[in-house]
Protein backbone atom coordinates (compact mmCIF):
# COMPACT_ATOMS: atom_id res chain seq x y z
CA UNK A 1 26.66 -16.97 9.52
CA UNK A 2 25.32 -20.42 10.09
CA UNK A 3 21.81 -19.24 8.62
CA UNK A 4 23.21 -19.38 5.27
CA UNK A 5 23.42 -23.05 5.17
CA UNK A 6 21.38 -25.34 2.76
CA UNK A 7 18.01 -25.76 3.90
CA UNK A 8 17.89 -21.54 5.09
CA UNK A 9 16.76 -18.68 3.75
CA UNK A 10 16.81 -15.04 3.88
CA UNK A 11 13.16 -14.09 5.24
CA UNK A 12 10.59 -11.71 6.48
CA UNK A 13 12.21 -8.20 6.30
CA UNK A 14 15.84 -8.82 5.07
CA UNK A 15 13.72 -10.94 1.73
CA UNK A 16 11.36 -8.12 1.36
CA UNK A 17 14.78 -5.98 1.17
CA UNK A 18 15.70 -8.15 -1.46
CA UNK A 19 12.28 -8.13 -3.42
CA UNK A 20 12.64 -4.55 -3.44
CA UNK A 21 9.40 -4.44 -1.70
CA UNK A 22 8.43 -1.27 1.14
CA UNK A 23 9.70 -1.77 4.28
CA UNK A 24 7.36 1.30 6.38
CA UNK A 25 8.14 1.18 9.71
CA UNK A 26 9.85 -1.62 9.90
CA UNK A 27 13.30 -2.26 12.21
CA UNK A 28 15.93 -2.87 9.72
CA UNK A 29 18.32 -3.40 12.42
CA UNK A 30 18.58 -7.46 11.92
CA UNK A 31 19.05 -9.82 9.88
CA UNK A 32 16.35 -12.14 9.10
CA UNK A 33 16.42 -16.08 7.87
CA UNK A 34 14.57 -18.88 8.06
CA UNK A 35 15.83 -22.67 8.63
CA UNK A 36 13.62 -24.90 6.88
CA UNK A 37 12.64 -27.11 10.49
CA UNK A 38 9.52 -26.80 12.82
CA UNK A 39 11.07 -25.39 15.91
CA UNK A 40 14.06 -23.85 16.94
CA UNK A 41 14.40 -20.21 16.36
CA UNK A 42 16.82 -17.95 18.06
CA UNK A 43 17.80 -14.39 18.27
CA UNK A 44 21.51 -12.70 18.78
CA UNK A 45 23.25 -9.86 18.07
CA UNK A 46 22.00 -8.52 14.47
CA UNK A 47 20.45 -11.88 13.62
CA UNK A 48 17.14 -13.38 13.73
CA UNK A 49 16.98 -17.19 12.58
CA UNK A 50 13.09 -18.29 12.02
CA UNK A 51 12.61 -21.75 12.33
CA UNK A 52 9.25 -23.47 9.66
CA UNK A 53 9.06 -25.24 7.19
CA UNK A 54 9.16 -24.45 3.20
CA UNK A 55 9.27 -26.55 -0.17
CA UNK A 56 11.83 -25.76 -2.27
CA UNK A 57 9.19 -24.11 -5.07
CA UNK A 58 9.21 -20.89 -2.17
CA UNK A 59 12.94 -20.48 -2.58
CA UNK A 60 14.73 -18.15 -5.36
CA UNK A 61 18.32 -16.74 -6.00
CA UNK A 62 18.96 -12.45 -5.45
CA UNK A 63 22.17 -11.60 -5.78
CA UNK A 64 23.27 -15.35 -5.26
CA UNK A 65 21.55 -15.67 -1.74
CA UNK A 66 18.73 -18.06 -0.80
CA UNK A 67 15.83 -16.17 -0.25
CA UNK A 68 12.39 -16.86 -0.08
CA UNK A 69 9.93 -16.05 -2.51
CA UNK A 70 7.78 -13.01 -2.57
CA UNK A 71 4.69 -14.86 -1.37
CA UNK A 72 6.35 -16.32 1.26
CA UNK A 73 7.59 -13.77 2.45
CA UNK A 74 4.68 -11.88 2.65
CA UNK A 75 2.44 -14.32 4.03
CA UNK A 76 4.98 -14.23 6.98
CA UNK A 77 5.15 -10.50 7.04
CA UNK A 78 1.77 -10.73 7.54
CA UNK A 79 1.53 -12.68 10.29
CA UNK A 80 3.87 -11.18 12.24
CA UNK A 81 4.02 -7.20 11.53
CA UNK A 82 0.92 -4.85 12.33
CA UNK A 83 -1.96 -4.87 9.70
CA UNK A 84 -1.22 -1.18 8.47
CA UNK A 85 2.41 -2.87 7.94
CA UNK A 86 1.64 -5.75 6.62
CA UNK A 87 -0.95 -3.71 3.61
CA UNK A 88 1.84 -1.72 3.17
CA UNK A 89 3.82 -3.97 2.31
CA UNK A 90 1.82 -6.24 -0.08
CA UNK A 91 0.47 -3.21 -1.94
CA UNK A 92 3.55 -2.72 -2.71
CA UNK A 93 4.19 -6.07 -4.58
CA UNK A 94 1.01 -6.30 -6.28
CA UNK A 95 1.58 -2.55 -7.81
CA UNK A 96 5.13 -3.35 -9.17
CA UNK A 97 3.51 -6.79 -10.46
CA UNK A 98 5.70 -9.24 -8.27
CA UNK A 99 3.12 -11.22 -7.51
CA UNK A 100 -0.71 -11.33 -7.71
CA UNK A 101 -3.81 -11.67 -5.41
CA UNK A 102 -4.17 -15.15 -6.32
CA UNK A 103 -0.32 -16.29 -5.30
CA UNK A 104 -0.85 -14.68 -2.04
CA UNK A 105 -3.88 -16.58 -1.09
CA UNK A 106 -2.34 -19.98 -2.17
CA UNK A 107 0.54 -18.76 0.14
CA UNK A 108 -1.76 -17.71 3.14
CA UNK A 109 -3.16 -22.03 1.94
CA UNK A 110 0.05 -23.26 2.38
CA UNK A 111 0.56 -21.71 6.03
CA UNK A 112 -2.35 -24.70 7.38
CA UNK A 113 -2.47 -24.14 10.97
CA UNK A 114 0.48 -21.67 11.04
CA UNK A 115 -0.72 -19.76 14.58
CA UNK A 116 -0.70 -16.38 12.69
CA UNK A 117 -3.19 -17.51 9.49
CA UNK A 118 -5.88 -15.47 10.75
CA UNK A 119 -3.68 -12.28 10.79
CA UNK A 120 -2.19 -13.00 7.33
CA UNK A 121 -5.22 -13.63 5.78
CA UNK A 122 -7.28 -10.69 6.63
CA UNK A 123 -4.39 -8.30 5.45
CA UNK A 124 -3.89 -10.28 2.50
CA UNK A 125 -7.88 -9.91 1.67
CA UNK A 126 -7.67 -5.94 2.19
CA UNK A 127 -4.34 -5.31 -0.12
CA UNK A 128 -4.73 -4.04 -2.98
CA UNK A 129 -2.88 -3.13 -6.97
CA UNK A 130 -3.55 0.24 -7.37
CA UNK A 131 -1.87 1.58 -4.35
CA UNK A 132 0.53 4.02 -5.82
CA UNK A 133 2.48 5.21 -2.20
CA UNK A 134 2.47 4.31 1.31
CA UNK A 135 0.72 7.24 1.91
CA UNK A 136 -2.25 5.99 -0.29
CA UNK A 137 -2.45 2.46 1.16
CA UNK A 138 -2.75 3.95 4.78
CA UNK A 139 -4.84 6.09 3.60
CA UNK A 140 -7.57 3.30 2.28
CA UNK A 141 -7.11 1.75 5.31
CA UNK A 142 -8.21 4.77 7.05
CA UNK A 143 -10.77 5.26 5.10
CA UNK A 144 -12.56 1.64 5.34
CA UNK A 145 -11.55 1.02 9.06
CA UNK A 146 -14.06 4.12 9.38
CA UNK A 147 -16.59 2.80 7.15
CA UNK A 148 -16.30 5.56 4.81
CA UNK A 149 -18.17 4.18 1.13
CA UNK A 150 -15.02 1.79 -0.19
CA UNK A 151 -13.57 4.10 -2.34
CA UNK A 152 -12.24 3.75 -6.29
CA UNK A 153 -8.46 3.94 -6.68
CA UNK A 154 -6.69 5.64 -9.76
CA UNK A 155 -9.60 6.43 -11.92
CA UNK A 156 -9.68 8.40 -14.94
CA UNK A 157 -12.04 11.54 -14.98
CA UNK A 158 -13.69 13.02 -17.28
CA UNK A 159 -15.79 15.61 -18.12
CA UNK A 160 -19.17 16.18 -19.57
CA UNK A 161 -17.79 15.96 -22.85
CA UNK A 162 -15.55 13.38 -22.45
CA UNK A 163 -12.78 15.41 -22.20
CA UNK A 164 -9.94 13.61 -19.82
CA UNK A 165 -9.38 15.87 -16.52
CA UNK A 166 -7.24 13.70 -14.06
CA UNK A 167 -5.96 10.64 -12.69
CA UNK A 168 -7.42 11.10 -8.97
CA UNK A 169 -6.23 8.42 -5.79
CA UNK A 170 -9.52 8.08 -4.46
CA UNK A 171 -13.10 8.50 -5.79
CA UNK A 172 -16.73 7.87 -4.19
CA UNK A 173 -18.75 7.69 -7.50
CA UNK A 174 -21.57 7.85 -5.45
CA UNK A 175 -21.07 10.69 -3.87
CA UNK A 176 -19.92 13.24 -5.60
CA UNK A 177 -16.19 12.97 -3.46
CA UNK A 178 -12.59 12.74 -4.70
CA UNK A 179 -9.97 12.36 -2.28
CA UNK A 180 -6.32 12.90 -2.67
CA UNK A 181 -2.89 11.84 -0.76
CA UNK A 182 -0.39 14.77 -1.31
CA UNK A 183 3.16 13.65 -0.62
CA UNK A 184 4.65 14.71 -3.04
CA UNK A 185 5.67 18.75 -2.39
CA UNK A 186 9.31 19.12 -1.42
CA UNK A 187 10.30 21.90 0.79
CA UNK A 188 13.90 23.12 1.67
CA UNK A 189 15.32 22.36 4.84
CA UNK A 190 13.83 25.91 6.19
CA UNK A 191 10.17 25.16 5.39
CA UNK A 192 10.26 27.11 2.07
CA UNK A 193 8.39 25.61 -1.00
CA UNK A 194 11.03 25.15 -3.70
CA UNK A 195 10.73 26.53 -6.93
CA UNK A 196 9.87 23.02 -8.17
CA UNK A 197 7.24 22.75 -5.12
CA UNK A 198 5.74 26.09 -5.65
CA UNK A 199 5.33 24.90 -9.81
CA UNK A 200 3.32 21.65 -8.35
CA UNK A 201 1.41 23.34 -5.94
CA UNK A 202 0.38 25.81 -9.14
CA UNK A 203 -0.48 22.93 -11.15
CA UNK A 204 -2.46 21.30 -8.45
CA UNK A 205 -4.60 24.10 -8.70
CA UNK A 206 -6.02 23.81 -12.09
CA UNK A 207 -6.35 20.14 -11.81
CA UNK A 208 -8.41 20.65 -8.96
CA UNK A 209 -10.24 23.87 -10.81
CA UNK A 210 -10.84 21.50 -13.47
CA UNK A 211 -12.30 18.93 -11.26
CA UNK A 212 -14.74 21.49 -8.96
CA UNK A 213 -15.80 23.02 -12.67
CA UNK A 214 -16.97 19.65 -13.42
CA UNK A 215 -18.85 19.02 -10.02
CA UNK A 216 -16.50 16.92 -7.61
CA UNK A 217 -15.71 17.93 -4.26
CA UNK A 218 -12.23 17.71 -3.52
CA UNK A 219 -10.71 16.87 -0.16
CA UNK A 220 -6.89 16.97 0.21
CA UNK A 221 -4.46 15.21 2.73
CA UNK A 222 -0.78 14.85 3.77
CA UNK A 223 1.11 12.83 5.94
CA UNK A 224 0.50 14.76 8.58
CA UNK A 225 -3.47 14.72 8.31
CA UNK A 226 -2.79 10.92 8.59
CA UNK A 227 -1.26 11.38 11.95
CA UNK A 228 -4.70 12.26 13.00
CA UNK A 229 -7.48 10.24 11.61
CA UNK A 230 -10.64 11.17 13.46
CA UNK A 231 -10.08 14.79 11.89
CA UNK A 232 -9.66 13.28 8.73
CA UNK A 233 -12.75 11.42 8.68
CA UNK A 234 -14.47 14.16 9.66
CA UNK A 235 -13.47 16.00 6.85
CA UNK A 236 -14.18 13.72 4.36
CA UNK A 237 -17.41 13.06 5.81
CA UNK A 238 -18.06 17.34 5.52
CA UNK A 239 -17.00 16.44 1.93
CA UNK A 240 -19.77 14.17 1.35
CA UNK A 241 -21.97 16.27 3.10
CA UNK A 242 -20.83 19.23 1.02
CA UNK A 243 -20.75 17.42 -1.99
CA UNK A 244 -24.91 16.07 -1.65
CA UNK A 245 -26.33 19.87 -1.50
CA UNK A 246 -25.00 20.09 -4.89
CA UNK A 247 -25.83 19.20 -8.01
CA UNK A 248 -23.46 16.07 -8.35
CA UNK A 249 -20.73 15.54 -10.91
CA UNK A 250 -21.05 15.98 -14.83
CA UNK A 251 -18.89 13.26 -16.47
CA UNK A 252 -17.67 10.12 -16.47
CA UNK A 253 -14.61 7.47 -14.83
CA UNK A 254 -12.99 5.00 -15.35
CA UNK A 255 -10.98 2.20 -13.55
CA UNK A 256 -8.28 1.57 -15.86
CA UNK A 257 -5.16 -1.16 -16.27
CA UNK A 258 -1.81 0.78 -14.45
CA UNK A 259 1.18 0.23 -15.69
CA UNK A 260 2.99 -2.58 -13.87
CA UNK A 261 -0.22 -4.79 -13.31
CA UNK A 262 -0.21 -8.33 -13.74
């Protein structure tokens, strides 16, 4: 392929490939490069060839192939995917430490008058580094794009006593609320829990025991919740609700350092 020339790059999807970065929802169907020129870009069969400009500081080498960097390649992710997509996918970065929020807004800089700035940069402002699963990044966005309180991510709990009770994906200090993303149960192929499944469900239980002993209200999701977000809302909002005729939470949190952050 021609693309492979100096002055191109691998780009957009086929470098976030590469990076080892999530790809949700996006076609994987095509190869995707960009020559380093203002116009020109063309399409065939299993090939996509971008045509814009880049300095030779937002190239690297993976696997021996030109590719651009992950900044880059996010900041044109971003202004081409959808916005769920595009949080996806730099949530993603920043929790494996590729890259930080800084480098991505000197990228989203470099773009100048680059049609699609506007896009990029509002998904760049809403990603986030403690996004542990796609599940959890759509998830937030759900969650703010309803104005729901702007939650905590991966706190620490603890009790009255200081006694550590879990690591929970969403908290609303404020009100009393933890929220959690389940994707993780397996089931066999004829909708039985496995024996491994049926052990985390089990477990899941005391955590959340733990966590109601101490005060919190607990609301649950899955991937299928996500699929419909009004009902979602409205549970979390009966969460809140439930959670403000009691007494509140006894305890503590705290926001700590993941592993993997820069």
């Amino acid at each position: 392929m021609e693309n492979f020339r100096d002055g191109t790059a691998l780009s957009h999807v086929s470098a976030a490939v590469l990076h080892g970065l999530e790809t949700w929802q996006i076609p994987l169907d095509a190869v995707h490069a960009t020559r380093n020129r203002s116009g020109g870009s063309r399409q065939g069969s299993g090939c996509v060839l971008h045509s814009s400009k880049f300095t030779e500081d937002e190239v690297m080498s993976r696997d021996g192939v030109r590719v651009l960097s992950v900044e880059r390649t996010i900041a044109d992710l971003s202004s081409t995917l959808s916005f769920e997509q595009a949080v996806v996918v730099g949530d993603r970065a920043l929790r494996i430490g590729v890259t930080t929020l800084d480098e991505l807004n000197r990228a989203i800089e470099r773009m100048g008058r680059h049609p699609g700035h506007a896009k990029a940069a509002r998904a760049v402002r809403f990603m986030s580094d403690r996004s542990d699963s796609v599940g959890e990044s759509r998830s937030r966005i759900l969650m703010i794009g309803a104005q729901l309180p702007i939650p905590e991510e991966q706190p620490d709990v603890f009790d009255a006593n200081g006694r550590w009770l879990a690591r929970v994906d969403f908290l609303l200090p404020e009100h009393g609320v933890i929220g959690e993303f389940d994707g993780r149960i397996k089931y066999r192929r004829d909708g039985v829990a496995t024996r491994d499944a049926e052990d985390v469900v089990f477990q899941e239980k005391l955590r959340e025991d733990r966590l109601r002993h101490a005060g919190w209200v607990v609301v649950r999701w899955t991937w299928a919740d996500l699929q419909t977000p009004d009902t979602l809302v409205a549970r979390i909002h009966e969460g809140i609700a439930l959670a403000a005729r009691g007494n509140g939470p006894m305890g503590t949190f705290e926001t700590r350092k993941l592993a993997g952050q820069m």
